[in-house]
Protein backbone atom coordinates (compact mmCIF):
# COMPACT_ATOMS: atom_id res chain seq x y z
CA UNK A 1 24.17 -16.86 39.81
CA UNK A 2 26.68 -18.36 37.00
CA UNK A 3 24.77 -17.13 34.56
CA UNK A 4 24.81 -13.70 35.41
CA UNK A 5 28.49 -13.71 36.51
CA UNK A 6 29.60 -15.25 32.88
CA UNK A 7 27.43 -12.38 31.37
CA UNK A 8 29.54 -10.13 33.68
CA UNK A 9 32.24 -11.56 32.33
CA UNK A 10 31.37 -11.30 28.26
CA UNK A 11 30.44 -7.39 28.73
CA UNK A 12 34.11 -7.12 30.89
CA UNK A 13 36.01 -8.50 27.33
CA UNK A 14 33.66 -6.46 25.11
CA UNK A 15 34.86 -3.60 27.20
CA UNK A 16 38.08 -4.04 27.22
CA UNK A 17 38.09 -4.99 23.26
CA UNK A 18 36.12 -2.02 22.99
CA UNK A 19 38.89 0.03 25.07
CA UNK A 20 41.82 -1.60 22.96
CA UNK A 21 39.92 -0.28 19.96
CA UNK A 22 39.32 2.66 20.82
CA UNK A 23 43.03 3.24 21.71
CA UNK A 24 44.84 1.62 18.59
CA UNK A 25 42.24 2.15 15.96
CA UNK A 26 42.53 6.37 16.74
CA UNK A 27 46.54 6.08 16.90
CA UNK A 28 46.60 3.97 13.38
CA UNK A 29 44.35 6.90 11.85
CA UNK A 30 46.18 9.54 13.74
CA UNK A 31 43.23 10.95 15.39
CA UNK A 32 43.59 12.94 18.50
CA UNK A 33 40.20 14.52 19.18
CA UNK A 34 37.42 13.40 21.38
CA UNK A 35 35.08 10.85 20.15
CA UNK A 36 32.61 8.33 20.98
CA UNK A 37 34.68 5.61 20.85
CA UNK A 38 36.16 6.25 24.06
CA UNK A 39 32.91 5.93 25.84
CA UNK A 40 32.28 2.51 24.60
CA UNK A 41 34.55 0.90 27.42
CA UNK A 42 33.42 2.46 30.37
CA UNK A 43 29.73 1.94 29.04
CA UNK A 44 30.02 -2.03 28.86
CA UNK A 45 31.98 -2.19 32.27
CA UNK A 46 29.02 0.20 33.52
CA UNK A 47 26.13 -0.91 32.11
CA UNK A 48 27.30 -4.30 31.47
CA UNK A 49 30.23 -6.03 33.85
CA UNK A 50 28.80 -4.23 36.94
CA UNK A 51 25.36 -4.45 36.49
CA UNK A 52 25.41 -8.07 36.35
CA UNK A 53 27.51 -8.51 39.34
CA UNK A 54 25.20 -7.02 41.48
CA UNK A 55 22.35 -8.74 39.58
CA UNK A 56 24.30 -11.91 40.93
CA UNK A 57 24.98 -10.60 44.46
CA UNK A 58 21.22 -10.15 44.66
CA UNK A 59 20.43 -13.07 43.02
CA UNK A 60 22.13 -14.96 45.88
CA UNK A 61 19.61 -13.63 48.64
CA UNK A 62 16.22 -13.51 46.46
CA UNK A 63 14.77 -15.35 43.71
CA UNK A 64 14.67 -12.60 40.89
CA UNK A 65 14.28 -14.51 38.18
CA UNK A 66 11.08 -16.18 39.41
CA UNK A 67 9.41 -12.21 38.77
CA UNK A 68 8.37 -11.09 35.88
CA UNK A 69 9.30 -7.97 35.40
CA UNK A 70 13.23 -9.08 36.12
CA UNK A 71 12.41 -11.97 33.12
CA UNK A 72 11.63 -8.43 30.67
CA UNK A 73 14.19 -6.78 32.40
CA UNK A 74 17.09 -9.30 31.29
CA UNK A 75 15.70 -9.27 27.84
CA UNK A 76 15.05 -6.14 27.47
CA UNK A 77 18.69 -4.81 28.92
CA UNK A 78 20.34 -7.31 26.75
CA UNK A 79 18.82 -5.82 24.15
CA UNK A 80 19.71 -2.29 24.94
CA UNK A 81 23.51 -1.93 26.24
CA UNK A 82 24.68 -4.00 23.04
CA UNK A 83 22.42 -1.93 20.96
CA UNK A 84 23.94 1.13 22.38
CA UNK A 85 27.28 -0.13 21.96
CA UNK A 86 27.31 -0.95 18.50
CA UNK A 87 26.07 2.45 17.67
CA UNK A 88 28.62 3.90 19.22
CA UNK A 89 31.24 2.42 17.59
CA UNK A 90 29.44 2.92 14.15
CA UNK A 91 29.38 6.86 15.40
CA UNK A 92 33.26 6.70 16.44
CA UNK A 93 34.74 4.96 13.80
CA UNK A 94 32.95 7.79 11.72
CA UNK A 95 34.17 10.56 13.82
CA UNK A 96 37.62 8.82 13.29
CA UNK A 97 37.61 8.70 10.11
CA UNK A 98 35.89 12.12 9.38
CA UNK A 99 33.28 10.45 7.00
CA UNK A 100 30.55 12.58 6.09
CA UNK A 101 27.72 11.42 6.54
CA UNK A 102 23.94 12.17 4.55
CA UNK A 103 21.65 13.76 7.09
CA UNK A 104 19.52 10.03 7.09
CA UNK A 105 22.43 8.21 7.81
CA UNK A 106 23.69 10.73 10.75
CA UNK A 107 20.20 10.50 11.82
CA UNK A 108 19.59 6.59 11.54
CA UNK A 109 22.73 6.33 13.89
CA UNK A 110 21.27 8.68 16.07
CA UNK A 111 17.99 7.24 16.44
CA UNK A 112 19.20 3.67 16.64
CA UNK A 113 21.39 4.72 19.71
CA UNK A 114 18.81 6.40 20.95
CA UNK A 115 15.92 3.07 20.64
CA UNK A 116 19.47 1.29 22.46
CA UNK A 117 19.80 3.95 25.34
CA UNK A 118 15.96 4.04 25.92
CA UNK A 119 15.46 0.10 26.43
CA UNK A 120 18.81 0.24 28.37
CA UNK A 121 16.79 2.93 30.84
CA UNK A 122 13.90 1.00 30.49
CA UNK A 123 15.71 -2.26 31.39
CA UNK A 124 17.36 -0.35 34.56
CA UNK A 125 13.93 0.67 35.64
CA UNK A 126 12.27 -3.04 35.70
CA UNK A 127 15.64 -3.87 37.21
CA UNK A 128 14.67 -1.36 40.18
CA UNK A 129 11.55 -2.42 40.75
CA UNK A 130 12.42 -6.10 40.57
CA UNK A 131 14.59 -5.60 43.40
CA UNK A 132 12.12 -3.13 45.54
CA UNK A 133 9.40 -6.16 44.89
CA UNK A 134 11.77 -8.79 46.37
CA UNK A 135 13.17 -6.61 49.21
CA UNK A 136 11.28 -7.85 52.33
């Protein structure tokens, strides 16, 4: 259970760095639009903080990491909300910034995010059925 709750709290600073960021990186450049960067908080307290506390709650009643498919899960989720948030502060701090980008770099960003977003959903899914398996 202490493991999951100090991953809880990792993704809650990364969010909150990411949110303090977000907030004085735009107002240095004078930016006022919408980007990406102001996603990046919510998605680590999301996808990250959250997650993991109920991963903990539930870890308290069953044995999940005795299954399989939560041992993938954990790797494979760890692998995928970071992933995704890196990418999108690459993709904000360009937005920010108003660098133009070659269509292979726009796209290499874009794919990246999307190989981050996909093991993210895959992770979530494993993370389902992990629970579902233990639920008696």
């Amino acid at each position: 259970m202490k493991k999951y709750i100090n991953l809880s709290l990792i993704y809650a600073i990364l969010a909150m760095g990411g949110g303090v960021f977000y907030r004085e990186f735009t107002k240095y450049n004078g930016f006022s639009g919408t980007t990406v960067l102001g996603k990046v908080h919510t998605h680590f307290f999301l996808l990250g903080m959250i997650v993991f506390l109920l991963v903990a709650l539930f870890q308290e009643k069953v044995d999940l990491k005795q299954q399989k498919l939560f041992r993938i899960f954990f790797v494979v989720y760890n692998i995928g909300v970071p992933l995704t948030g890196i990418m999108m502060f690459v993709r904000g701090i360009t937005q920010v910034l108003g660098m133009e980008l070659s269509k292979g770099a726009d796209a290499s960003i874009s794919g990246i995010a999307g190989i981050g977003h996909i093991l993210t959903g895959f992770g979530m899914i494993l993370l389902l059925i992990s629970l579902k398996k233990s639920a008696k």
